[in-house]
PDB file of N, CA and C in Angstrom:
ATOM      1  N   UNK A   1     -31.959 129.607 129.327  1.00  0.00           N
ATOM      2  CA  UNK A   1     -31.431 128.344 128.856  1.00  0.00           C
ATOM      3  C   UNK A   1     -30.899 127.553 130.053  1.00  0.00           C
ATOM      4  N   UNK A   2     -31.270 126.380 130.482  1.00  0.00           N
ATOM      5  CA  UNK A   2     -30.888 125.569 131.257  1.00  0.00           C
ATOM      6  C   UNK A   2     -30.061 124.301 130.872  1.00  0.00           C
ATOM      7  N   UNK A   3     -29.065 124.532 131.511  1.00  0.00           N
ATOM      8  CA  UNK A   3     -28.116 123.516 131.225  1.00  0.00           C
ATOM      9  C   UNK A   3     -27.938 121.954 131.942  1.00  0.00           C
ATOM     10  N   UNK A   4     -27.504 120.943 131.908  1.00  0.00           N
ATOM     11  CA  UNK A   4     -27.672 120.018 132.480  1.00  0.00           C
ATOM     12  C   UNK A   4     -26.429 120.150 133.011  1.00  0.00           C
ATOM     13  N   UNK A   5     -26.815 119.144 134.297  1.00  0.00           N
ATOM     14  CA  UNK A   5     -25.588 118.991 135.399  1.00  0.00           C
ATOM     15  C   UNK A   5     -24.439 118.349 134.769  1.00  0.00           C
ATOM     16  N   UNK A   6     -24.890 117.014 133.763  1.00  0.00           N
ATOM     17  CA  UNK A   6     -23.912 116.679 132.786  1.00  0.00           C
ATOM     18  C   UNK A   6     -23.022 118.171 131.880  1.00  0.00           C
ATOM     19  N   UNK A   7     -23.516 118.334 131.146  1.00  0.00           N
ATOM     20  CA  UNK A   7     -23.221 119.258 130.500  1.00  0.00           C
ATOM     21  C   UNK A   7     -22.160 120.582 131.118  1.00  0.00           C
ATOM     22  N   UNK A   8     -22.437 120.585 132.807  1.00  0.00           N
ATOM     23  CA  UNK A   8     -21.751 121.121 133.332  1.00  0.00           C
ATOM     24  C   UNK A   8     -20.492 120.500 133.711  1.00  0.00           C
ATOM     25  N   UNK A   9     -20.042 119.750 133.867  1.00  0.00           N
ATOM     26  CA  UNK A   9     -19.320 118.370 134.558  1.00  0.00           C
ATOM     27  C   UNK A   9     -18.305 118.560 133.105  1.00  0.00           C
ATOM     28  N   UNK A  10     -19.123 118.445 132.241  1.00  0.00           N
ATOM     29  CA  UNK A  10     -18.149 118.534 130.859  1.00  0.00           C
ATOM     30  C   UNK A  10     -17.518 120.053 130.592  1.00  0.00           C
ATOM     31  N   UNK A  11     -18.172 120.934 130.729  1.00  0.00           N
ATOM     32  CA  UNK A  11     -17.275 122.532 131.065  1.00  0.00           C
ATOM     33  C   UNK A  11     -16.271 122.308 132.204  1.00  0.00           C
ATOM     34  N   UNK A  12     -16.830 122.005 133.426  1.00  0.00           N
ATOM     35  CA  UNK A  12     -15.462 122.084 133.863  1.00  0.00           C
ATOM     36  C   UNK A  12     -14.581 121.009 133.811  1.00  0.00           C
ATOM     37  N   UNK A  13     -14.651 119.812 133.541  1.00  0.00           N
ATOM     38  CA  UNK A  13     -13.723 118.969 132.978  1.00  0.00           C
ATOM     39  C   UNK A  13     -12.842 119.366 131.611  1.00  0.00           C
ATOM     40  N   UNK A  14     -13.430 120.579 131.382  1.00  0.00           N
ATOM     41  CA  UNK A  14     -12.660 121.255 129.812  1.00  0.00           C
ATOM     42  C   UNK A  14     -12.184 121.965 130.359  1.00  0.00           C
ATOM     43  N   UNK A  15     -12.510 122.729 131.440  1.00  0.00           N
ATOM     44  CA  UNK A  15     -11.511 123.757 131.823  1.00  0.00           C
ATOM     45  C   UNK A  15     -10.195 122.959 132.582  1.00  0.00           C
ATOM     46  N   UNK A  16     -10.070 122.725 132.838  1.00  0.00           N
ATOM     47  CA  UNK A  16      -9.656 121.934 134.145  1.00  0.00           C
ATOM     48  C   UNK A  16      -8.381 120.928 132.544  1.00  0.00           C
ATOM     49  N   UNK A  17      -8.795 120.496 131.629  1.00  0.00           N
ATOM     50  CA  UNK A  17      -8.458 120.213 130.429  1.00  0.00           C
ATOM     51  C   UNK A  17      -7.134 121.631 130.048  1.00  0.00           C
ATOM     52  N   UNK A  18      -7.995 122.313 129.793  1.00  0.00           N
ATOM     53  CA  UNK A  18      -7.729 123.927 128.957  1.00  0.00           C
ATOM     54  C   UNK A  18      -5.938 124.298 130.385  1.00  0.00           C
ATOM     55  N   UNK A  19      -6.532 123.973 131.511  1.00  0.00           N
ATOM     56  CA  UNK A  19      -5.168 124.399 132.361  1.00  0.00           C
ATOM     57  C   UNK A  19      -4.286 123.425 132.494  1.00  0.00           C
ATOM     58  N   UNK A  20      -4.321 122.561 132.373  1.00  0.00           N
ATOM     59  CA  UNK A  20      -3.298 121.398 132.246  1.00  0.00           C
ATOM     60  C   UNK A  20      -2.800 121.144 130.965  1.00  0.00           C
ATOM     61  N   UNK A  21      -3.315 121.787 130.180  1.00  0.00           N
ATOM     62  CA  UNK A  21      -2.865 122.239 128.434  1.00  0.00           C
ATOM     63  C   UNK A  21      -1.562 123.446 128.506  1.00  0.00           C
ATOM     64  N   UNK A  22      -2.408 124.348 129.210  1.00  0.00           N
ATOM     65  CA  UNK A  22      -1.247 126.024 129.627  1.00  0.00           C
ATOM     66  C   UNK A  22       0.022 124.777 129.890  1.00  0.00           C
ATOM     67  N   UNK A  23      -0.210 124.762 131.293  1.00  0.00           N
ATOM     68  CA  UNK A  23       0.798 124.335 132.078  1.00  0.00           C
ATOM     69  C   UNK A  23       2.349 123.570 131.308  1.00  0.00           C
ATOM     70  N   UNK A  24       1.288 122.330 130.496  1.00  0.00           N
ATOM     71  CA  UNK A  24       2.291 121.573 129.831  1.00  0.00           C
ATOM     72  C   UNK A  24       2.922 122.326 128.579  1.00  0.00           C
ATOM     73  N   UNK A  25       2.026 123.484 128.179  1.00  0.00           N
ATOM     74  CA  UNK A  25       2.950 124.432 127.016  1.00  0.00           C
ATOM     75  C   UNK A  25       4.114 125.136 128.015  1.00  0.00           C
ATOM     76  N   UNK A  26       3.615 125.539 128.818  1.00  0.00           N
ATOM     77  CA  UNK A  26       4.468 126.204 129.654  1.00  0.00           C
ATOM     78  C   UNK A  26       5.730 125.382 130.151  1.00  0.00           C
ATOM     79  N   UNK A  27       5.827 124.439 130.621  1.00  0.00           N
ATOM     80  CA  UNK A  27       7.043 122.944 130.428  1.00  0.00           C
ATOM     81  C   UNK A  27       7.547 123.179 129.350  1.00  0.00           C
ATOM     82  N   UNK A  28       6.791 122.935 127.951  1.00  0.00           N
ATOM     83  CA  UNK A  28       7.662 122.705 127.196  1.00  0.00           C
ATOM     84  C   UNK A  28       8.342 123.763 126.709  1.00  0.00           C
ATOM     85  N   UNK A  29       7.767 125.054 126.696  1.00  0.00           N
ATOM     86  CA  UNK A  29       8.467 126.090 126.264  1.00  0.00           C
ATOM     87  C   UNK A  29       9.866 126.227 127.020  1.00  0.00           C
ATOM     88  N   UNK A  30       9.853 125.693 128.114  1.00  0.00           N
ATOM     89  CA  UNK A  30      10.971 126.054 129.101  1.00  0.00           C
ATOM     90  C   UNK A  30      12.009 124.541 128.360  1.00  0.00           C
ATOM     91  N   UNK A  31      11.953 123.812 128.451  1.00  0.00           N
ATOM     92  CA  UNK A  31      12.326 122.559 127.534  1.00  0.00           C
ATOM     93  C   UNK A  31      13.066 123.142 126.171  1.00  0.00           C
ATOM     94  N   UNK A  32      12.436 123.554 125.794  1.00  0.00           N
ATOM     95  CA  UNK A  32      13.040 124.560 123.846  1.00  0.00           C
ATOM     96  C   UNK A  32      14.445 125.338 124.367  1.00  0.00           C
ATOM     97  N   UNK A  33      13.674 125.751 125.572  1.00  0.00           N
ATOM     98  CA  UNK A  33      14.394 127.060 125.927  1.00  0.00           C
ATOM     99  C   UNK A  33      15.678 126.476 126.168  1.00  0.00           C
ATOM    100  N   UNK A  34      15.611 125.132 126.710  1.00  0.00           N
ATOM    101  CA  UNK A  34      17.107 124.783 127.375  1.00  0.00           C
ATOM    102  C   UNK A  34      17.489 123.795 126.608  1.00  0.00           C
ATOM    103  N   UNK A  35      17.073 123.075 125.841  1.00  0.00           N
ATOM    104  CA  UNK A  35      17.825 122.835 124.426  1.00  0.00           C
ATOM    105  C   UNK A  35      18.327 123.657 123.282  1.00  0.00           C
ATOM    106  N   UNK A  36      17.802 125.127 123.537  1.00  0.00           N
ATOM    107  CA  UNK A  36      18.357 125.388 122.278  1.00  0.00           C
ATOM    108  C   UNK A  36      19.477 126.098 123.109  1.00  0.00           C
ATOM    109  N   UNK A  37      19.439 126.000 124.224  1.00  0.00           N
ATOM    110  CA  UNK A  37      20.569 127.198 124.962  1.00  0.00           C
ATOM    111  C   UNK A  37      22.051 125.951 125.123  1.00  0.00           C
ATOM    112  N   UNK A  38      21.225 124.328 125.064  1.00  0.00           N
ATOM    113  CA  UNK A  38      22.372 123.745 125.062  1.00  0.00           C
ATOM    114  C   UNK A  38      23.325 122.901 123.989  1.00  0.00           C
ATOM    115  N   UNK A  39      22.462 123.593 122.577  1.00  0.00           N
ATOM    116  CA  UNK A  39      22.687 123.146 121.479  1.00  0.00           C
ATOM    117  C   UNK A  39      23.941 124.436 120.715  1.00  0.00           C
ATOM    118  N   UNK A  40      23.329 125.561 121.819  1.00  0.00           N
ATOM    119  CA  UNK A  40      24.289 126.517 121.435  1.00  0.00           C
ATOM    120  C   UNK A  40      25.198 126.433 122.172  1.00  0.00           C
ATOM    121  N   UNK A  41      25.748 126.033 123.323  1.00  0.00           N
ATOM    122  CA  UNK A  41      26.787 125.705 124.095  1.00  0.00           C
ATOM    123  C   UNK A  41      27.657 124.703 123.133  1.00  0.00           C
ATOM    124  N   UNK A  42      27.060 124.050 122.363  1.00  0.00           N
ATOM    125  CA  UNK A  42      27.807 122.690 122.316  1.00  0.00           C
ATOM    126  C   UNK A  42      28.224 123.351 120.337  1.00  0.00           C
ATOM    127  N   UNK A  43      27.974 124.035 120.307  1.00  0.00           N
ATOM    128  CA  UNK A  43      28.313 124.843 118.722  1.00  0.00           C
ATOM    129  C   UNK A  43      29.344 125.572 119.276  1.00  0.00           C
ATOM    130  N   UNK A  44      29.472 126.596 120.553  1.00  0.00           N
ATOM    131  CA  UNK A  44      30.045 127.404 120.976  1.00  0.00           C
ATOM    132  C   UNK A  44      31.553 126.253 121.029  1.00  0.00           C
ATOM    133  N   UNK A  45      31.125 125.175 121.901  1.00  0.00           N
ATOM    134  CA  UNK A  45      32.221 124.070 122.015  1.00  0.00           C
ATOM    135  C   UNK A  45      33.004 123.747 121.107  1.00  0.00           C
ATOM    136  N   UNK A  46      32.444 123.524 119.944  1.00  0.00           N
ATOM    137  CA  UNK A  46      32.851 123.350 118.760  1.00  0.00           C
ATOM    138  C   UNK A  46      34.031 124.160 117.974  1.00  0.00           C
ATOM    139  N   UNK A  47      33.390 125.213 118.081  1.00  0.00           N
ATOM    140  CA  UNK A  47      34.426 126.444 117.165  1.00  0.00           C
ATOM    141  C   UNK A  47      35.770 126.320 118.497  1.00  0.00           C
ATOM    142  N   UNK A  48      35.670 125.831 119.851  1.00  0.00           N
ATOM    143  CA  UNK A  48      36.460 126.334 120.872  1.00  0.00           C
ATOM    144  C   UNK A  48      37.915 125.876 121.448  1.00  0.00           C
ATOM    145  N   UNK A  49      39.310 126.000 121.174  1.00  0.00           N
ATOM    146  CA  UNK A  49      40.355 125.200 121.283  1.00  0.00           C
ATOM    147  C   UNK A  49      40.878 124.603 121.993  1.00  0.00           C
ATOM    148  N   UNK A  50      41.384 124.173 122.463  1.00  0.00           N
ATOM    149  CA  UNK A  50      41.772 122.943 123.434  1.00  0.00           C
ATOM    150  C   UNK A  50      41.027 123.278 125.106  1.00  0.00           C
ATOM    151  N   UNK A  51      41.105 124.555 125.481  1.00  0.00           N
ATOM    152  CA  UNK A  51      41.003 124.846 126.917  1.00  0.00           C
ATOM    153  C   UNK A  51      39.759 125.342 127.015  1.00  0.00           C
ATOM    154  N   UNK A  52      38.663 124.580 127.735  1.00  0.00           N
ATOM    155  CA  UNK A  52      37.699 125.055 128.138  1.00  0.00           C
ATOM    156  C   UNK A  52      37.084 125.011 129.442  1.00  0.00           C
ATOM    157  N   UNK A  53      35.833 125.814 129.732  1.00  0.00           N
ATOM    158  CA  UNK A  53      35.744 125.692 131.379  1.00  0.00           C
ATOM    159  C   UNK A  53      34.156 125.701 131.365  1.00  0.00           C
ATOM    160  N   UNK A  54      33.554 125.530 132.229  1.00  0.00           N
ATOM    161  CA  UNK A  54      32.543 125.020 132.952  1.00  0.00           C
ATOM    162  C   UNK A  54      31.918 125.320 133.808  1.00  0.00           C
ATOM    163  N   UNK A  55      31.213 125.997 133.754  1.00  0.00           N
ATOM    164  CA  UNK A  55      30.516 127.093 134.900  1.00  0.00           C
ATOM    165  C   UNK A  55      29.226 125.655 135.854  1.00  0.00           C
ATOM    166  N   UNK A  56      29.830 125.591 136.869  1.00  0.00           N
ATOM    167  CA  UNK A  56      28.864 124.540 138.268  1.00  0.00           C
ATOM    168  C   UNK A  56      28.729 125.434 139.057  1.00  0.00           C
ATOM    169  N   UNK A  57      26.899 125.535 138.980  1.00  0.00           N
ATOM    170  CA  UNK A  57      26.984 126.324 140.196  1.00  0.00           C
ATOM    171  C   UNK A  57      27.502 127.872 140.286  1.00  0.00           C
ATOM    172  N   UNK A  58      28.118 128.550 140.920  1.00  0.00           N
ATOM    173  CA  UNK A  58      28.820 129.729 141.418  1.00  0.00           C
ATOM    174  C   UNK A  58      29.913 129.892 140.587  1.00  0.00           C
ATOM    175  N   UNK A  59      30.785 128.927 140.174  1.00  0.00           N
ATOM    176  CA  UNK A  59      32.169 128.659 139.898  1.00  0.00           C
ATOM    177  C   UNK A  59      32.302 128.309 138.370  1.00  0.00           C
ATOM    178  N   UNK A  60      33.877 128.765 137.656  1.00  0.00           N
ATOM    179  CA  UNK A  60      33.370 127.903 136.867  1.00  0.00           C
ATOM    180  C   UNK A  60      35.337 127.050 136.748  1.00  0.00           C
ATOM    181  N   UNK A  61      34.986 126.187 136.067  1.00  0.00           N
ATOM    182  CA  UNK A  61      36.048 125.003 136.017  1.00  0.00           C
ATOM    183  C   UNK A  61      36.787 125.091 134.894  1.00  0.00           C
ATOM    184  N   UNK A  62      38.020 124.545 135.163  1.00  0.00           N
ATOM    185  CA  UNK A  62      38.330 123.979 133.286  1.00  0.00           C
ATOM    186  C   UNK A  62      37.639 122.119 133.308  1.00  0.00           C
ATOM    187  N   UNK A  63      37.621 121.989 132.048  1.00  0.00           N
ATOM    188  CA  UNK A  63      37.170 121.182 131.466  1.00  0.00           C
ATOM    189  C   UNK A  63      37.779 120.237 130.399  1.00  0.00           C
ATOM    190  N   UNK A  64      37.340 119.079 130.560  1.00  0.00           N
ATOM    191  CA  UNK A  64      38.184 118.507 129.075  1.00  0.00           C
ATOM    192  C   UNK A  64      37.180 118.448 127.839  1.00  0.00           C
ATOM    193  N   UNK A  65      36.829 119.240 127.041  1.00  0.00           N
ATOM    194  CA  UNK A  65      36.419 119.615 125.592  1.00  0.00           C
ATOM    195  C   UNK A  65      35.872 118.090 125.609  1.00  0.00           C
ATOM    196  N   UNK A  66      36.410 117.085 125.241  1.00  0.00           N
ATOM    197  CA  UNK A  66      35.845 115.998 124.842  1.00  0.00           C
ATOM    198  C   UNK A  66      34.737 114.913 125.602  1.00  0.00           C
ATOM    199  N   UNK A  67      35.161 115.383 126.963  1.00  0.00           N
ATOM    200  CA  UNK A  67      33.957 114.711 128.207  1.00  0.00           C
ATOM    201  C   UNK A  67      32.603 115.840 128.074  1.00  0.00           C
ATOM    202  N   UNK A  68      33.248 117.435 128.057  1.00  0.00           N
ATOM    203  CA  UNK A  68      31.787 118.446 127.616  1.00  0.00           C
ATOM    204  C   UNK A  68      31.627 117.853 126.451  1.00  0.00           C
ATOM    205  N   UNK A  69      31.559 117.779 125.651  1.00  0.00           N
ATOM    206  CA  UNK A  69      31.318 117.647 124.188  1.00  0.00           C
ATOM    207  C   UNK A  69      29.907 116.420 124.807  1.00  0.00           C
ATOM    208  N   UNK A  70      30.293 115.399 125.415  1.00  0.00           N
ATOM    209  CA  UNK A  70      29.463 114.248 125.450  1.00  0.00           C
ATOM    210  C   UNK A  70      28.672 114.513 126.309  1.00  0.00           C
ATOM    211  N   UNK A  71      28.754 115.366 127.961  1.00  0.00           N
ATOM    212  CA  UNK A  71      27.718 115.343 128.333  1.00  0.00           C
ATOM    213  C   UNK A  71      27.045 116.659 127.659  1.00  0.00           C
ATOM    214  N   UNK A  72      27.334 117.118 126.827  1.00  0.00           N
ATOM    215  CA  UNK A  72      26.166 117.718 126.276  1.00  0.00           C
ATOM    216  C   UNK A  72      25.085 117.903 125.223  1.00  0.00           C
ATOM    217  N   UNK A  73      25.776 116.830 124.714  1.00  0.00           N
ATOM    218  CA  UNK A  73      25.410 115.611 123.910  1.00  0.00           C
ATOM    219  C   UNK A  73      23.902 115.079 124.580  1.00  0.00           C
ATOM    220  N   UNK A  74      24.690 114.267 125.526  1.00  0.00           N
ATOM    221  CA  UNK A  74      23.478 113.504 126.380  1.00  0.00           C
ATOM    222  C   UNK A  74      22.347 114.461 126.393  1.00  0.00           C
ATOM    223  N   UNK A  75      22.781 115.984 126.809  1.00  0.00           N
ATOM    224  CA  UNK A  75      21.670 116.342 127.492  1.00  0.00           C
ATOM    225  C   UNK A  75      20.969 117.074 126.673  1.00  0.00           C
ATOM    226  N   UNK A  76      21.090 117.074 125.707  1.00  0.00           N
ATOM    227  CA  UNK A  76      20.510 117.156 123.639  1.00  0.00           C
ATOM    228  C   UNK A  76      19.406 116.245 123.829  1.00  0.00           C
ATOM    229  N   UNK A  77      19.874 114.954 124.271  1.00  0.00           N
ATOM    230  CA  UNK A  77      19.059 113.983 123.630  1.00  0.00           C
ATOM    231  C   UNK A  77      18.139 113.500 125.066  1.00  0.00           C
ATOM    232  N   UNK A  78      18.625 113.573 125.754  1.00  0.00           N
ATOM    233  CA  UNK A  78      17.274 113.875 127.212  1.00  0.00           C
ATOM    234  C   UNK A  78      16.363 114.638 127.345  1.00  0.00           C
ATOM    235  N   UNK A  79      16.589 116.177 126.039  1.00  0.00           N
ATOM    236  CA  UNK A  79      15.670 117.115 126.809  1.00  0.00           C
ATOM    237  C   UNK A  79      14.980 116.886 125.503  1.00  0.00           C
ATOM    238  N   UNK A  80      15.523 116.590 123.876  1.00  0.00           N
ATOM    239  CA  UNK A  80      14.812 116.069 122.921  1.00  0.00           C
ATOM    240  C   UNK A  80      13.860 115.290 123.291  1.00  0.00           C
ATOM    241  N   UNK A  81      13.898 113.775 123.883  1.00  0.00           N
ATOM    242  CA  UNK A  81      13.235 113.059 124.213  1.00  0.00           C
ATOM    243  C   UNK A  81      11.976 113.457 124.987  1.00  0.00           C
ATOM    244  N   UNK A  82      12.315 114.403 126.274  1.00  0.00           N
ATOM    245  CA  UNK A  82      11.523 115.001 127.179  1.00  0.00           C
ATOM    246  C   UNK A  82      10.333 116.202 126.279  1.00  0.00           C
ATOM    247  N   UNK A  83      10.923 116.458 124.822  1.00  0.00           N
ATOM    248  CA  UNK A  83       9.964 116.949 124.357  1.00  0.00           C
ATOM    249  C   UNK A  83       8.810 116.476 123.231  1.00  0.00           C
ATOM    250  N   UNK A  84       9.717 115.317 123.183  1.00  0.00           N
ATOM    251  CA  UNK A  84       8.879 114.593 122.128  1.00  0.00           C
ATOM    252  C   UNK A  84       7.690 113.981 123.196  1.00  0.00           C
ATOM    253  N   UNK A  85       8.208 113.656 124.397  1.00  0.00           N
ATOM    254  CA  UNK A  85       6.778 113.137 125.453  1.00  0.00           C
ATOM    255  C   UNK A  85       5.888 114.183 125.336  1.00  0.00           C
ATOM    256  N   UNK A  86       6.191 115.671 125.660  1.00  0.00           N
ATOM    257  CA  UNK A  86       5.341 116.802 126.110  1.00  0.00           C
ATOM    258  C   UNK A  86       4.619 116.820 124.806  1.00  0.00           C
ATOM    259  N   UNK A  87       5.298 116.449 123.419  1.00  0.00           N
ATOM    260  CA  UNK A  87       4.512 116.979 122.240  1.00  0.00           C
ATOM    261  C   UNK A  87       3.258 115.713 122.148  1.00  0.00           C
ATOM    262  N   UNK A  88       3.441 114.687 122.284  1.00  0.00           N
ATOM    263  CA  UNK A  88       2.510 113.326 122.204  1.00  0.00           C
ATOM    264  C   UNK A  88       1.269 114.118 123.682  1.00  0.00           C
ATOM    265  N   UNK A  89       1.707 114.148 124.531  1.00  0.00           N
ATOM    266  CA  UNK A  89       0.761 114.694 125.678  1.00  0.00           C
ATOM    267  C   UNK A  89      -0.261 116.317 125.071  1.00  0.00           C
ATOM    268  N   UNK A  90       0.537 116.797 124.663  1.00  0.00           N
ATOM    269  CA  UNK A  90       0.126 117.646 123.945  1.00  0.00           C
ATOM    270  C   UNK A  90      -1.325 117.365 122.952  1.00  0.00           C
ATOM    271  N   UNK A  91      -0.452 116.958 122.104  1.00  0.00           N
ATOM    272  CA  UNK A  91      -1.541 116.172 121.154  1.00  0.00           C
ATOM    273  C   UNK A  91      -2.563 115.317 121.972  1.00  0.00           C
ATOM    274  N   UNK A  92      -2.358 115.079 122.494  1.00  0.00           N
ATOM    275  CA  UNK A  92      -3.559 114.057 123.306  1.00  0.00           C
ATOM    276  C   UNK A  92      -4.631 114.992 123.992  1.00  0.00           C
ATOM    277  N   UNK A  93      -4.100 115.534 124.600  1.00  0.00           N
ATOM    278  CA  UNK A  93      -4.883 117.175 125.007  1.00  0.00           C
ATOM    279  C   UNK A  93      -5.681 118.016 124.430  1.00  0.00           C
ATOM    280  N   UNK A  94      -5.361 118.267 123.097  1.00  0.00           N
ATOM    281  CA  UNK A  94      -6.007 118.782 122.147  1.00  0.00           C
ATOM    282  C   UNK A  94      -6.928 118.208 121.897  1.00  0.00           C
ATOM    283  N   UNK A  95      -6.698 116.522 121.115  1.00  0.00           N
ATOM    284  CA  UNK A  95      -7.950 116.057 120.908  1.00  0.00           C
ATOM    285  C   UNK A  95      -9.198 115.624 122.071  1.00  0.00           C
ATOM    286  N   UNK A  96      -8.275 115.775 123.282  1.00  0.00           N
ATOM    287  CA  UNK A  96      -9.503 115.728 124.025  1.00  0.00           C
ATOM    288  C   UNK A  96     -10.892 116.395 124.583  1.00  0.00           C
ATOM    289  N   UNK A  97      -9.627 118.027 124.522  1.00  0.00           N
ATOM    290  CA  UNK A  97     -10.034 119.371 124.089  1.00  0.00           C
ATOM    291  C   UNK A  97     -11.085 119.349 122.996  1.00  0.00           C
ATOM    292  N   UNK A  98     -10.501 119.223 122.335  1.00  0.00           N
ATOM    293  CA  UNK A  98     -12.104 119.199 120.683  1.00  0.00           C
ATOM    294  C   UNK A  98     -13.223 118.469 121.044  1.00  0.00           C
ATOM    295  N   UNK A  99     -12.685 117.307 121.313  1.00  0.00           N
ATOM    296  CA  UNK A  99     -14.119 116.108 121.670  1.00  0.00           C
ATOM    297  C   UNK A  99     -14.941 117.173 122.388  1.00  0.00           C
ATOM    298  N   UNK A 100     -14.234 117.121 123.406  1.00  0.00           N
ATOM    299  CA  UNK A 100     -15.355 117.699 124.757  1.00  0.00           C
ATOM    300  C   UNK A 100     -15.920 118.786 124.446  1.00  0.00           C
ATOM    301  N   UNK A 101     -15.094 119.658 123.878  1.00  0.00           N
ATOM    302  CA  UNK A 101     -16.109 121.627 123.217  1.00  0.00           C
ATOM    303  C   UNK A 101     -16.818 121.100 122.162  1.00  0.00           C
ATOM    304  N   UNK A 102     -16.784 119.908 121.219  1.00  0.00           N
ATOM    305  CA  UNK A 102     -17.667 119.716 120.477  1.00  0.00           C
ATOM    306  C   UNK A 102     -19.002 119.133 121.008  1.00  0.00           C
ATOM    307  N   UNK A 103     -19.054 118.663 122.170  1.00  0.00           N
ATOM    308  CA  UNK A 103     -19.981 117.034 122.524  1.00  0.00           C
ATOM    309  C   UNK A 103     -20.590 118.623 123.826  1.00  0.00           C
ATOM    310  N   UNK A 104     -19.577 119.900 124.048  1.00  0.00           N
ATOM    311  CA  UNK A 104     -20.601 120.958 125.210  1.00  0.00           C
ATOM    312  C   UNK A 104     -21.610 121.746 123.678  1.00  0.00           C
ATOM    313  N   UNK A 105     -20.741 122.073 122.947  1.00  0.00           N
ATOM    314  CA  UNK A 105     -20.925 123.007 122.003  1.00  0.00           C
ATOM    315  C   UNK A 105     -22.891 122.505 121.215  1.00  0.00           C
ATOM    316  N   UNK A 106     -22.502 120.694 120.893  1.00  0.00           N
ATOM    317  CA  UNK A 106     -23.703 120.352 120.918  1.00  0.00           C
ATOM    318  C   UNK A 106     -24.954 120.337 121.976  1.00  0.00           C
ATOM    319  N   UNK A 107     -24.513 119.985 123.134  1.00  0.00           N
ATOM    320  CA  UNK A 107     -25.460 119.900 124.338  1.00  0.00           C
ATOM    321  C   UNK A 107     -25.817 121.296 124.222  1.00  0.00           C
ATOM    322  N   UNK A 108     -25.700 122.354 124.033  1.00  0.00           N
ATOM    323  CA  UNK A 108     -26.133 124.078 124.523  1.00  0.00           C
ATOM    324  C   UNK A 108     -26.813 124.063 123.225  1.00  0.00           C
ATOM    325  N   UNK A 109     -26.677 123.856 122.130  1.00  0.00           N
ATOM    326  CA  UNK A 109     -27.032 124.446 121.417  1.00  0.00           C
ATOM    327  C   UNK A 109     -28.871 123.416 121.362  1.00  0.00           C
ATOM    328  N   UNK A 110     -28.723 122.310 121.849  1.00  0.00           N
ATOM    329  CA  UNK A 110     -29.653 121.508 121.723  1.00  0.00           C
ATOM    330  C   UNK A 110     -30.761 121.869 123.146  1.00  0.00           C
ATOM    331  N   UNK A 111     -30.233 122.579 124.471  1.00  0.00           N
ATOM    332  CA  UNK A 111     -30.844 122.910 124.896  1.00  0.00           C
ATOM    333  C   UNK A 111     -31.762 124.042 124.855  1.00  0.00           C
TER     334      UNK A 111
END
């Protein structure tokens, strides 16, 4: 079975597809990972009474409960955001993914 040079161009443009797919799961999994680690910080915050501290770095600090409370807040809604991009990219990936294994899947089978 002989394949066309096109037809090849489109495999590895799918592969090449297929690893920039990993990659960006691989982002986002790390993304989940640190929203949900900072959604649990900020629950932990919650139940926590007046005196709290703050690990920067090596060290950790006291803190004023109500300035943590907000930047971690923020950073809820930065890494939310940052995943709602990865999920749209995502999706875009996929369907590009299908097109292309459908449009190789036809070319082979027609050769």
């Amino acid at each position: 079975m002989k394949i066309t040079k096109e037809t090849q161009e489109k495999i590895q443009e799918l592969q090449i597809l297929e690893q920039n797919l990993q990659a960006l799961l691989l982002q986002k999994q790390a993304f989940q990972l640190e929203l949900n680690e900072t959604e649990n910080a900020l629950s932990e915050l919650g139940k926590s009474k007046d005196e709290v501290y703050k690990i920067t770095g090596q060290i950790m600090i006291k803190a004023s409960k109500p300035e943590l409370e907000k930047e971690l807040k923020e950073k809820t809604d930065i890494l939310s955001l940052r995943l709602k991009s990865i999920e749209k990219q995502e999706s875009i990936f996929k369907e590009k993914l299908e097109k292309l294994r459908n449009e190789v899947e036809k070319e082979i089978k027609k050769g």
